[in-house]
C-alpha atoms as a PDB file:
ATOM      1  CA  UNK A   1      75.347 -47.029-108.094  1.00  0.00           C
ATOM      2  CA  UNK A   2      78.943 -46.967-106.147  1.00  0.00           C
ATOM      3  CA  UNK A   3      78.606 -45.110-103.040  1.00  0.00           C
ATOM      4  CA  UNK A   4      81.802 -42.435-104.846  1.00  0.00           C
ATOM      5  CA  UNK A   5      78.668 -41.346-107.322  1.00  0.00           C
ATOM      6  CA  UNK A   6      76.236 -40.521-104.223  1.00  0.00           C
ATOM      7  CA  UNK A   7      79.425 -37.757-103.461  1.00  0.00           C
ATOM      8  CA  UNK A   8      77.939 -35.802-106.909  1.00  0.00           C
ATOM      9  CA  UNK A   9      74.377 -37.362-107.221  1.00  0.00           C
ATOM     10  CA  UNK A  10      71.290 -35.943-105.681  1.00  0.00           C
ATOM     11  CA  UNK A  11      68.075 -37.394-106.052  1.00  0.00           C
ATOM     12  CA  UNK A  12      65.945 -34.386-104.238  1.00  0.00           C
ATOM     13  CA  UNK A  13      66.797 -30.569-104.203  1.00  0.00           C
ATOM     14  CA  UNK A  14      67.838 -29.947-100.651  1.00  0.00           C
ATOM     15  CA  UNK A  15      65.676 -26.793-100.789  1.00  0.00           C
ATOM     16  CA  UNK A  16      62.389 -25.764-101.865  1.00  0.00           C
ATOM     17  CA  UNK A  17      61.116 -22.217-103.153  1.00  0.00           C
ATOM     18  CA  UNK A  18      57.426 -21.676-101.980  1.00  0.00           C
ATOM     19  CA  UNK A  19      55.866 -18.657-102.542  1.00  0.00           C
ATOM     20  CA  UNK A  20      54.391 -16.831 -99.174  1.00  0.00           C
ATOM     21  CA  UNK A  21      53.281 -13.661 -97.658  1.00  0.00           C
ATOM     22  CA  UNK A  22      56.143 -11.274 -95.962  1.00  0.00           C
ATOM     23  CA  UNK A  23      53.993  -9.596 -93.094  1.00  0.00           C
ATOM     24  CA  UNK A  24      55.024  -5.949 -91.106  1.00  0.00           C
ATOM     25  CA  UNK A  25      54.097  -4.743 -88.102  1.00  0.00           C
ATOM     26  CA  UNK A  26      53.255  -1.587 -89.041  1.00  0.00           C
ATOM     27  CA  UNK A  27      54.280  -2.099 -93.032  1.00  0.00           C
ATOM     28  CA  UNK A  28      53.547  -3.165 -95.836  1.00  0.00           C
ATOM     29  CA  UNK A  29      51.952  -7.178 -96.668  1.00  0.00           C
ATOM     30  CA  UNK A  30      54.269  -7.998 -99.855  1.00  0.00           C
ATOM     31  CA  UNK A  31      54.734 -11.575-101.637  1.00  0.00           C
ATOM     32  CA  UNK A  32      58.103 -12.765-101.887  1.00  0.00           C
ATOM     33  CA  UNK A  33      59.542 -16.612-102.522  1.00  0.00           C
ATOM     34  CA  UNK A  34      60.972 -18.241 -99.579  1.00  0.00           C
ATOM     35  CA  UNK A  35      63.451 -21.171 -99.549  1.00  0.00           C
ATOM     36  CA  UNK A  36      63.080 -23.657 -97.021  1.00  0.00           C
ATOM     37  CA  UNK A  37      64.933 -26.866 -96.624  1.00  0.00           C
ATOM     38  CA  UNK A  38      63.386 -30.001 -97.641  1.00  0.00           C
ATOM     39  CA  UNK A  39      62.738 -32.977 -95.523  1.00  0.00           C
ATOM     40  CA  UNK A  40      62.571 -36.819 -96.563  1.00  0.00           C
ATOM     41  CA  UNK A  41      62.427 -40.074 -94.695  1.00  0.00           C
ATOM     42  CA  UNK A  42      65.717 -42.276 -95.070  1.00  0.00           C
ATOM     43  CA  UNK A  43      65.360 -45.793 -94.398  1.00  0.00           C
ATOM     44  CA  UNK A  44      68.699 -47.297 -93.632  1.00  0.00           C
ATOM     45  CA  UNK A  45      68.722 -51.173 -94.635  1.00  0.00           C
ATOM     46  CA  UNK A  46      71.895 -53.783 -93.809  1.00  0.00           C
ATOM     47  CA  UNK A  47      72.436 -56.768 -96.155  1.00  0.00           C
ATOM     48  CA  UNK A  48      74.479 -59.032 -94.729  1.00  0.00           C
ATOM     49  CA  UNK A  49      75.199 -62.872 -94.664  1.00  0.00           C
ATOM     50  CA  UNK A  50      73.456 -65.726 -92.006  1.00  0.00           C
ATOM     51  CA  UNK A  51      73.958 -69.247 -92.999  1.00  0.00           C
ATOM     52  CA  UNK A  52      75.290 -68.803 -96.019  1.00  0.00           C
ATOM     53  CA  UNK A  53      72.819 -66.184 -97.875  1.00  0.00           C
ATOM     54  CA  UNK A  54      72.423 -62.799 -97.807  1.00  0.00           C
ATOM     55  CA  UNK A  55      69.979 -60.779 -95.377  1.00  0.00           C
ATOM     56  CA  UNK A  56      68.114 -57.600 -96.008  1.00  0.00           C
ATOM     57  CA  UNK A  57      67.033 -55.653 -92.733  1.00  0.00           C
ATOM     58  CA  UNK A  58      65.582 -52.643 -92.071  1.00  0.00           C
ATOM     59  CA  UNK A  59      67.385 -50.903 -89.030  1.00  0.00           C
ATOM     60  CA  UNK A  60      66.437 -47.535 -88.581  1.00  0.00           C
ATOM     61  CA  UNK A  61      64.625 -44.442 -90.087  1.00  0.00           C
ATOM     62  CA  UNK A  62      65.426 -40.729 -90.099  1.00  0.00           C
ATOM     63  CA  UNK A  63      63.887 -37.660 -91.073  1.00  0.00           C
ATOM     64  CA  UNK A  64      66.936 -35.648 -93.129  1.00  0.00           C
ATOM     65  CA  UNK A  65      67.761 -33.192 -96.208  1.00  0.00           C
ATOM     66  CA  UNK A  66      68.376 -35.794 -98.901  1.00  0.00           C
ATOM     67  CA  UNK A  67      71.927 -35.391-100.480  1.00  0.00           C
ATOM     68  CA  UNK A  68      75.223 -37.499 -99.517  1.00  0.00           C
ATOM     69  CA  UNK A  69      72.458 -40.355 -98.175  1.00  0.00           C
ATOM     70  CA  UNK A  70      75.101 -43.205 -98.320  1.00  0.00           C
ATOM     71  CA  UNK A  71      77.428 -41.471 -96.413  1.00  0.00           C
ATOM     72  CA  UNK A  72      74.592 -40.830 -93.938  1.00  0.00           C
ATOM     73  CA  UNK A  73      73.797 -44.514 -93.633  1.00  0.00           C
ATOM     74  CA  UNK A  74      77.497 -45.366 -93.505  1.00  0.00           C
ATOM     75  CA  UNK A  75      78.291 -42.843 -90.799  1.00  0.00           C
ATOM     76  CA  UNK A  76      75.061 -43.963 -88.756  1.00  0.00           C
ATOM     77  CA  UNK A  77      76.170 -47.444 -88.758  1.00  0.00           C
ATOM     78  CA  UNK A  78      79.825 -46.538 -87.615  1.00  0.00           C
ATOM     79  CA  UNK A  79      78.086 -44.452 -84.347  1.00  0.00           C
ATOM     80  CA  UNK A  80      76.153 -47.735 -83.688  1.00  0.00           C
ATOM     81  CA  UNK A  81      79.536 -49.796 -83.730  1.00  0.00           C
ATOM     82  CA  UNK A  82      78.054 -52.179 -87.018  1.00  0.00           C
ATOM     83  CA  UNK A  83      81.442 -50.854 -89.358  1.00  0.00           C
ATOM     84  CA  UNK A  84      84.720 -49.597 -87.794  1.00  0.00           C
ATOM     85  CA  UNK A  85      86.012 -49.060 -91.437  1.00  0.00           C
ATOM     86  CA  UNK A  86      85.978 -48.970 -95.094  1.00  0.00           C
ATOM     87  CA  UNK A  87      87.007 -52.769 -95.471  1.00  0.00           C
ATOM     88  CA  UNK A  88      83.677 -53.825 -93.265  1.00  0.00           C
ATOM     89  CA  UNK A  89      81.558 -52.201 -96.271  1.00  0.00           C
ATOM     90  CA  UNK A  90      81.161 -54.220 -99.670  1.00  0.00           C
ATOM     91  CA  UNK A  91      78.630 -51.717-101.126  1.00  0.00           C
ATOM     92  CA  UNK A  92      76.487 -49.465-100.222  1.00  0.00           C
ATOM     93  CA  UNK A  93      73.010 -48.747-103.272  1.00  0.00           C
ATOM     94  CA  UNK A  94      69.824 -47.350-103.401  1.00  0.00           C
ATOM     95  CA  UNK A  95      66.821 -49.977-103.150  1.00  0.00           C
ATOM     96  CA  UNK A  96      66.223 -50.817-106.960  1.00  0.00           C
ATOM     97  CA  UNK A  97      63.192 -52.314-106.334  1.00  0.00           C
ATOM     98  CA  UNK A  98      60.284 -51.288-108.581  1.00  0.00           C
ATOM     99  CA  UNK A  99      57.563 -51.712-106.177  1.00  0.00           C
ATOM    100  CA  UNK A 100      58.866 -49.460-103.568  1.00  0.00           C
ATOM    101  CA  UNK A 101      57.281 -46.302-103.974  1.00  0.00           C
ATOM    102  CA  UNK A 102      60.197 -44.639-102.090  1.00  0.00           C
ATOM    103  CA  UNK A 103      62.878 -46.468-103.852  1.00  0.00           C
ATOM    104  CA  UNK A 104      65.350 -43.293-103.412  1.00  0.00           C
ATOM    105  CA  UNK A 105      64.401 -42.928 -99.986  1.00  0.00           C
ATOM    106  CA  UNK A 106      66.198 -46.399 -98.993  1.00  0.00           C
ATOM    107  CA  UNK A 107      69.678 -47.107 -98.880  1.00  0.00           C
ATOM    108  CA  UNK A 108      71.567 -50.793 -98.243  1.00  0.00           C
ATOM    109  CA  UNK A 109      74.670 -50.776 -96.821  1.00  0.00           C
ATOM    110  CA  UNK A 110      75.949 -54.558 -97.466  1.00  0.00           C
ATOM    111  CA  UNK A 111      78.307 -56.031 -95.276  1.00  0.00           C
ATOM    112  CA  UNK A 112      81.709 -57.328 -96.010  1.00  0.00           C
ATOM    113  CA  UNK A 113      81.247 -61.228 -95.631  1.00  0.00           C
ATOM    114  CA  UNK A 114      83.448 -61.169 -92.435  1.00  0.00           C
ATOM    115  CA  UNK A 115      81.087 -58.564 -90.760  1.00  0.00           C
ATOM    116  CA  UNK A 116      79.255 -60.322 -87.774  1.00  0.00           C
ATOM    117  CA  UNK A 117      75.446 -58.215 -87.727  1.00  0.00           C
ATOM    118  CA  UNK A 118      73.175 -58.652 -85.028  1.00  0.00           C
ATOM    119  CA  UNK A 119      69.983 -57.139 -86.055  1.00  0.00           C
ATOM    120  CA  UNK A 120      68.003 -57.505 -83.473  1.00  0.00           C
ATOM    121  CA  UNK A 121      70.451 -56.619 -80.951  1.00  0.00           C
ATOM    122  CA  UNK A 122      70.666 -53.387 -83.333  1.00  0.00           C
ATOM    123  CA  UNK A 123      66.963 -52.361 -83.773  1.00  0.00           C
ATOM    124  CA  UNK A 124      66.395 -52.942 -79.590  1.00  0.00           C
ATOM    125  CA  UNK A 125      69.638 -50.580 -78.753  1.00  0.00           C
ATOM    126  CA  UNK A 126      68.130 -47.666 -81.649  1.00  0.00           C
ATOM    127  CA  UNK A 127      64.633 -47.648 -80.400  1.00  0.00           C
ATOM    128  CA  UNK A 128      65.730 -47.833 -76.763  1.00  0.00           C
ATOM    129  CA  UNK A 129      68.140 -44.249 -77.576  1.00  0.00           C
ATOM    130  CA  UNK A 130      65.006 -43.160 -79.379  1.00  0.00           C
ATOM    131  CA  UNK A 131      62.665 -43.702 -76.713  1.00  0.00           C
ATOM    132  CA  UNK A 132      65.312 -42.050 -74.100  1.00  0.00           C
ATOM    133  CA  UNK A 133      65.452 -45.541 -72.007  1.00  0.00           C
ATOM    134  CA  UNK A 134      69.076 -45.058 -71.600  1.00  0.00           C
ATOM    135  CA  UNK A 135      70.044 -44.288 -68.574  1.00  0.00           C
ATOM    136  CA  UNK A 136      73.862 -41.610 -68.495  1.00  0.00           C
ATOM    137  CA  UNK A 137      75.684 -44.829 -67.054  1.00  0.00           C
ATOM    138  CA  UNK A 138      74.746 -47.077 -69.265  1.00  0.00           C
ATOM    139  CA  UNK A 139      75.933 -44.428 -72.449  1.00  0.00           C
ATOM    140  CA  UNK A 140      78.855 -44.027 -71.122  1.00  0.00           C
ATOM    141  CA  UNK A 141      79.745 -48.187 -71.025  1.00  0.00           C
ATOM    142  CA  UNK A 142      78.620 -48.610 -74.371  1.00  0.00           C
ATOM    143  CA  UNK A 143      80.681 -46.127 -75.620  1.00  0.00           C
ATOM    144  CA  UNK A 144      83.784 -47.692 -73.978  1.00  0.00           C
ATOM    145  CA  UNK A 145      82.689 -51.286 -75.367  1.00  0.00           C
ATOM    146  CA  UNK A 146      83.022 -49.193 -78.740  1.00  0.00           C
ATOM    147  CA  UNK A 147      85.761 -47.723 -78.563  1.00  0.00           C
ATOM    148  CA  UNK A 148      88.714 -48.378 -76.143  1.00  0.00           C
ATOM    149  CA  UNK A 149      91.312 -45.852 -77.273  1.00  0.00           C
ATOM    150  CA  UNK A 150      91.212 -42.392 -76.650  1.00  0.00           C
ATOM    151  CA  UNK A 151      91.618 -39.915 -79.598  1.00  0.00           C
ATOM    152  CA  UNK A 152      95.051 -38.569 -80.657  1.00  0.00           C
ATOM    153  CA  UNK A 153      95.529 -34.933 -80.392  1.00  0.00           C
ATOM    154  CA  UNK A 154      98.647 -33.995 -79.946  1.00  0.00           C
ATOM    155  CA  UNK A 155      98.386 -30.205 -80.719  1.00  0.00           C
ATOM    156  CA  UNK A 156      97.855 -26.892 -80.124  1.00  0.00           C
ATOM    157  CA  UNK A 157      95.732 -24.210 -81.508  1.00  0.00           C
ATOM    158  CA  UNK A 158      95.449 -20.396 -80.463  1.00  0.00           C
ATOM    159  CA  UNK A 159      92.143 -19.005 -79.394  1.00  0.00           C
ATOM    160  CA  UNK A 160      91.966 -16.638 -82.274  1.00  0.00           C
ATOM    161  CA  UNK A 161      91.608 -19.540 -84.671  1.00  0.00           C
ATOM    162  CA  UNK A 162      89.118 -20.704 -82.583  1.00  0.00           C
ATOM    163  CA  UNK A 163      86.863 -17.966 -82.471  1.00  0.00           C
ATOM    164  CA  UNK A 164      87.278 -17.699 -86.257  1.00  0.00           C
ATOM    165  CA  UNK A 165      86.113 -20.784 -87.018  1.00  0.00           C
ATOM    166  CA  UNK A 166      81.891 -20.015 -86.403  1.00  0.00           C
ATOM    167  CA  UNK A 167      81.857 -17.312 -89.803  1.00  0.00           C
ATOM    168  CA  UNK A 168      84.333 -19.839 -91.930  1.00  0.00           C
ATOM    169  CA  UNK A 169      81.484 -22.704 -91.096  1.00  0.00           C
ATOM    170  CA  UNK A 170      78.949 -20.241 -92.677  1.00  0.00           C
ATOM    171  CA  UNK A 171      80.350 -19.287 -95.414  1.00  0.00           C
ATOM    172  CA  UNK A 172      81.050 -22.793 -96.451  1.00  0.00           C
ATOM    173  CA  UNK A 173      77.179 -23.772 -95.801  1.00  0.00           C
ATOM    174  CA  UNK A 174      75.894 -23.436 -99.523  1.00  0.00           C
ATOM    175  CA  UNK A 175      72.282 -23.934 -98.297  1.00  0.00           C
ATOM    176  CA  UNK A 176      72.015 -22.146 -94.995  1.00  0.00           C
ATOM    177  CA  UNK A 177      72.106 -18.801 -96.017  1.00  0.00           C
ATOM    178  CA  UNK A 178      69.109 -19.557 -98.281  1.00  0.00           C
ATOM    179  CA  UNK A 179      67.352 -21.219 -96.148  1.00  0.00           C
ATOM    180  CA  UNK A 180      68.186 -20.631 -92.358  1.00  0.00           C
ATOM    181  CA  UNK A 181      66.900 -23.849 -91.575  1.00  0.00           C
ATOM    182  CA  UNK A 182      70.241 -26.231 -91.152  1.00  0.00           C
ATOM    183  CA  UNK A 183      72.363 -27.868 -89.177  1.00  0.00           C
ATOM    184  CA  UNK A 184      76.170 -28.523 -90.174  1.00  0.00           C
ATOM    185  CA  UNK A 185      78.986 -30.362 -89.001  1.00  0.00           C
ATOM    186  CA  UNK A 186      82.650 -29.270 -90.226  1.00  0.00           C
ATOM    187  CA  UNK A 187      85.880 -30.901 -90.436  1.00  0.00           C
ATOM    188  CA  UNK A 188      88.665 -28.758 -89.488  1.00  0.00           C
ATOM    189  CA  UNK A 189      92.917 -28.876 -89.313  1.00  0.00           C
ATOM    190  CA  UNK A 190      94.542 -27.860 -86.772  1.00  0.00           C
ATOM    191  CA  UNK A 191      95.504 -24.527 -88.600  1.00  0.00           C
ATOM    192  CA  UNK A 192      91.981 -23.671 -88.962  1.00  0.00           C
ATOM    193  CA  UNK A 193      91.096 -24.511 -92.416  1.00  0.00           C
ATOM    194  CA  UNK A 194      87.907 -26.329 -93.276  1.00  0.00           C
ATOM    195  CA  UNK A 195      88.060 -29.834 -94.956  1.00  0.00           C
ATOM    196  CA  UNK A 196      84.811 -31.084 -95.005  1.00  0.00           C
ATOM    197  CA  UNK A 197      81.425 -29.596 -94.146  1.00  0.00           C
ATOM    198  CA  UNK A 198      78.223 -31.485 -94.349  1.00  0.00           C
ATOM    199  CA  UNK A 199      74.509 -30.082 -93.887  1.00  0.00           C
ATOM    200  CA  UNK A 200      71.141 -31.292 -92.795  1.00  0.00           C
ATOM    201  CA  UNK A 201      68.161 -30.458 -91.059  1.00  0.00           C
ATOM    202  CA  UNK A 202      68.939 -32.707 -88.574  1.00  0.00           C
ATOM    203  CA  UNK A 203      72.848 -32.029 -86.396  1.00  0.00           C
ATOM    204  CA  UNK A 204      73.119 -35.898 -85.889  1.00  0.00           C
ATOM    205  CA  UNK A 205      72.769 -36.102 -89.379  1.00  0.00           C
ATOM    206  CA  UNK A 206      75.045 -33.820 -90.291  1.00  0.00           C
ATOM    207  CA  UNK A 207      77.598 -35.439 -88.489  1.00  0.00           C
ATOM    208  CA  UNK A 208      76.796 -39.171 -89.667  1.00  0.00           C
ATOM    209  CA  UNK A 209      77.480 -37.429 -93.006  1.00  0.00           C
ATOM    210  CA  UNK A 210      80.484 -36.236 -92.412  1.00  0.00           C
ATOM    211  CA  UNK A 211      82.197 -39.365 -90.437  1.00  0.00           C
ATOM    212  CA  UNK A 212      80.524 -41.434 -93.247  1.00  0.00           C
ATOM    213  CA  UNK A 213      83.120 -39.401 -95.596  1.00  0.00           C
ATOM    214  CA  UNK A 214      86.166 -40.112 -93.712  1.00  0.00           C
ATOM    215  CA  UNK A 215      85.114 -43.933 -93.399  1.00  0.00           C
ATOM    216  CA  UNK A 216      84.164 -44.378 -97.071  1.00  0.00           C
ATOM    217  CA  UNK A 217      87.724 -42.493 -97.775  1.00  0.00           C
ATOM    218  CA  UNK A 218      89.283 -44.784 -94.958  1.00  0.00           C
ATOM    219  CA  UNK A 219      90.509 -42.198 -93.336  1.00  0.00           C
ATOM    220  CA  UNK A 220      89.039 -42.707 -89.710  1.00  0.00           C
ATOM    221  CA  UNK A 221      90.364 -42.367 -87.249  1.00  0.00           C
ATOM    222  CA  UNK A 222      90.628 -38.735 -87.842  1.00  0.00           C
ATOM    223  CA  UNK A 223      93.253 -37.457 -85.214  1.00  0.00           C
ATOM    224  CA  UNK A 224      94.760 -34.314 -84.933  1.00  0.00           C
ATOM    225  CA  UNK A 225      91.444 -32.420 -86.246  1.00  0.00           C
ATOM    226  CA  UNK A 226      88.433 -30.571 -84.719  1.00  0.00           C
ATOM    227  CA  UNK A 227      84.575 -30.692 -85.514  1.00  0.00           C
ATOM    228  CA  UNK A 228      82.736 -27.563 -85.539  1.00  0.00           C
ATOM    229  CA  UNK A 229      78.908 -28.221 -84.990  1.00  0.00           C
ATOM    230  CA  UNK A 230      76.771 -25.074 -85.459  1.00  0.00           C
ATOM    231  CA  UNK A 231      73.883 -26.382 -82.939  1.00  0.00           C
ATOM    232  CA  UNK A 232      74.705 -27.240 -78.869  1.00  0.00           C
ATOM    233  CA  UNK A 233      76.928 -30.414 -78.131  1.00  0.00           C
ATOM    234  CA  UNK A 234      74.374 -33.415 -76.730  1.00  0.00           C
ATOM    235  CA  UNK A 235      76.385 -36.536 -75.558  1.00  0.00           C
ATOM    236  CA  UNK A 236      75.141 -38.468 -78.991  1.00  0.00           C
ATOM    237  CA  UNK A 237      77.743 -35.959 -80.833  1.00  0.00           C
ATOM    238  CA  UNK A 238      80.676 -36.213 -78.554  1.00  0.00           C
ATOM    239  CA  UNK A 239      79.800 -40.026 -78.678  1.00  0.00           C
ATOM    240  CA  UNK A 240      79.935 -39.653 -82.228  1.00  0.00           C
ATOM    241  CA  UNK A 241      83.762 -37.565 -82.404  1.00  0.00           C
ATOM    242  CA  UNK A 242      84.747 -39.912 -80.110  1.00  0.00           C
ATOM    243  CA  UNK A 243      84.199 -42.786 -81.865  1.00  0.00           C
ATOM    244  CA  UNK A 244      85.839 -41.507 -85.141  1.00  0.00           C
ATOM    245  CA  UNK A 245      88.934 -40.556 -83.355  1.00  0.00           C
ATOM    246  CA  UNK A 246      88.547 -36.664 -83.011  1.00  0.00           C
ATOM    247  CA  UNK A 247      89.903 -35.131 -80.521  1.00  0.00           C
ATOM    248  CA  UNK A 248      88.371 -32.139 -80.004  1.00  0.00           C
ATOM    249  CA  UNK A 249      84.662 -30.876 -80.661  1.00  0.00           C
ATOM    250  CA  UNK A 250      83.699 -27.375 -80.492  1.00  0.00           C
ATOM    251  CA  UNK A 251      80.270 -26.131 -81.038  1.00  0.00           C
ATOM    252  CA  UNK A 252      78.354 -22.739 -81.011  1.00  0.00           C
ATOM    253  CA  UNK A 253      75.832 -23.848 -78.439  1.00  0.00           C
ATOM    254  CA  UNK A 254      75.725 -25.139 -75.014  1.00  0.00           C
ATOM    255  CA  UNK A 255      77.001 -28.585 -73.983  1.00  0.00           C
ATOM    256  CA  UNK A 256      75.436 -31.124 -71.623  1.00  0.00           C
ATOM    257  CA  UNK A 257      76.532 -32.713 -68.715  1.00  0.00           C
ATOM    258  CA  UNK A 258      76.605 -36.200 -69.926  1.00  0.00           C
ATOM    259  CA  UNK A 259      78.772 -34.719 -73.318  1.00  0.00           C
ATOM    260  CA  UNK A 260      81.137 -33.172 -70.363  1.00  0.00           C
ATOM    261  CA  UNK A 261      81.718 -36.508 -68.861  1.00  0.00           C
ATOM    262  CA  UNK A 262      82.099 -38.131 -72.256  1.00  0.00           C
ATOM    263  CA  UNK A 263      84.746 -35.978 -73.543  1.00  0.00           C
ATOM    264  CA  UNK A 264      86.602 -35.980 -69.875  1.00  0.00           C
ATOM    265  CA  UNK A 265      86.771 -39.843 -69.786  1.00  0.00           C
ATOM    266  CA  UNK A 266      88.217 -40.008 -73.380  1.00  0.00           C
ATOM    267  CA  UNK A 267      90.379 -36.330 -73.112  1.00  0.00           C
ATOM    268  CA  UNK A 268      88.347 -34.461 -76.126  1.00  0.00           C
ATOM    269  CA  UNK A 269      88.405 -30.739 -75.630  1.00  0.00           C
ATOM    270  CA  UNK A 270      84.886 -29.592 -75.644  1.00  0.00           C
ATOM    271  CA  UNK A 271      84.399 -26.376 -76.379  1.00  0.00           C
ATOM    272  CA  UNK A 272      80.658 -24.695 -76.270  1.00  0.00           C
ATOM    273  CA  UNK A 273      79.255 -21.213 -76.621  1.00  0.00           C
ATOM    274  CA  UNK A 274      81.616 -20.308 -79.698  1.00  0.00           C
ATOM    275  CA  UNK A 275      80.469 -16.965 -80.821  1.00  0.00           C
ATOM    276  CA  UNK A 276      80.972 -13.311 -80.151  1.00  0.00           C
ATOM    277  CA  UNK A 277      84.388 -13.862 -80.279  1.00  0.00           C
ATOM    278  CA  UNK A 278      84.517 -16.214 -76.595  1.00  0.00           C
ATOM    279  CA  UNK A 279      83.797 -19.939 -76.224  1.00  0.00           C
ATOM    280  CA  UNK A 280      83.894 -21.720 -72.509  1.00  0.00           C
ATOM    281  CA  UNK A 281      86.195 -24.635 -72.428  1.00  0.00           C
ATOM    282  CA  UNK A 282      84.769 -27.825 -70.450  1.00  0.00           C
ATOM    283  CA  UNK A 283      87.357 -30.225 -70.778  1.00  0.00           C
ATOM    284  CA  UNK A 284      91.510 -30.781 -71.891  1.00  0.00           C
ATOM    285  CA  UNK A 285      92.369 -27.214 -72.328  1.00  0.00           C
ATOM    286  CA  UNK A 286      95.543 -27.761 -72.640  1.00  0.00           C
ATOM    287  CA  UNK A 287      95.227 -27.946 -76.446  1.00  0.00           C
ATOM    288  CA  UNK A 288      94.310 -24.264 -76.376  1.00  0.00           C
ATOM    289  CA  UNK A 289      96.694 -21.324 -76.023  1.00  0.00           C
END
């Protein structure tokens, strides 16, 4: 399977209907079916080539909604610095192996040939961020080994389209309102119209997702364009609009410090506490008028 088929194919619902117990205080007990979002492991595999044959390892698992997997695994390995772009991926496939149980549960993301992959290098740095052994200073160098060049964003946008950008993320969420249980990331032009939106129980997920799509359509960096995130901003997802070339990241929660000094260094406006119709601005707002 080409990863362009993963854009229509889903192996799992992303939701579940159970059937449970609606309880008042003071009311009525009634039974009612209740959607809730459904959670898989992903196992993210690299093939690549060492001496001359190819590789299989297993570099990371995550707990996510299943649905646009390989652009998950893609976008993961872009945040981790493995692929910069759509010419340092050959393929990217389910495990077809017979005797894993999980088979649709694992996805390989081979390598171009020219790819140098350091695997062990890789699995020390992920559990190390998992484990939260990495000290702010030490974030903030890797990112700059990653990524050198600031992002380009050489516009401006009026508040009003900012502070209408929180109910156009909703209503492009096709599972959230059933649900109430995920995160998204959204792609958005500078005149406030929404390109892309991804979904996922977990927010770094959603995001992988959606940088995964602009890398698979070779279209990172992404300048000139904003991410909405409906959770707070953490330093992992400035990290991660930072190193796809956005320029500004707003989100409807709070940010932290670490994400303010991220998006200082590299000039992304950061904008947190979107709703209500106000947002504070934390860093560059000069893009906002």
């Amino acid at each position: 399977m080409s990863w362009q088929d993963d854009l229509l194919f889903n192996v799992f619902e992303p939701t579940v209907a159970l059937g449970v117990r609606e309880y008042r205080v003071g009311g009525d007990v009634t039974e009612k079916v209740d959607y809730v979002v459904t959670e898989e492991p992903l196992e993210i595999r690299v093939v690549h080539w060492d001496s001359g044959r190819l590789v299989t390892s297993r570099v990371a698992v995550t707990m996510r909604t299943p649905g646009y997997d390989f652009e998950l695994a893609v976008g993961f390995l872009h945040s981790e610095g493995v692929v910069r772009s759509t010419r340092d991926v050959a393929s990217v496939y389910y495990c077809t192996d017979p005797n894993e149980p999980q088979r649709f549960n694992i996805v390989n993301v081979q390598l171009d040939p020219n790819v140098t992959f350091d695997a062990e290098s890789l699995s020390r740095r992920v559990f190390t961020s998992s484990a939260c052994g990495v000290c702010g200073a030490a974030s903030l160098e890797y990112v700059q080994k990653l990524c050198a060049i600031r992002p380009v964003g050489d516009f401006v946008i009026r508040r009003e389209v900012i502070a209408s950008l929180p109910s156009k993320l909703r209503g492009a969420q096709r599972f959230f309102t059933r649900t109430g249980g995920l995160h998204a990331s959204g792609l958005i032009d500078v005149d406030g119209s929404i390109l892309y939106v991804r979904e996922d129980v977990g927010r770094h997920n959603a995001m992988d997702k959606l940088v995964g799509r602009l890398l698979l359509e070779g279209r990172l960096p992404a300048s000139n364009k904003i991410v909405l995130v409906s959770g707070r901003a953490g330093f992992e997802l400035v990290q991660k609009a930072v190193l796809a070339g956005i320029p500004m990241l707003a989100a409807v929660g709070a940010p932290s410090s670490l994400a303010v000094e991220l998006a200082e260094k590299y000039g992304v406006t950061l904008v947190g506490f979107l709703r209500d119709n106000k947002f504070n601005v934390y860093s560059s707002p000069e893009r906002i008028i």
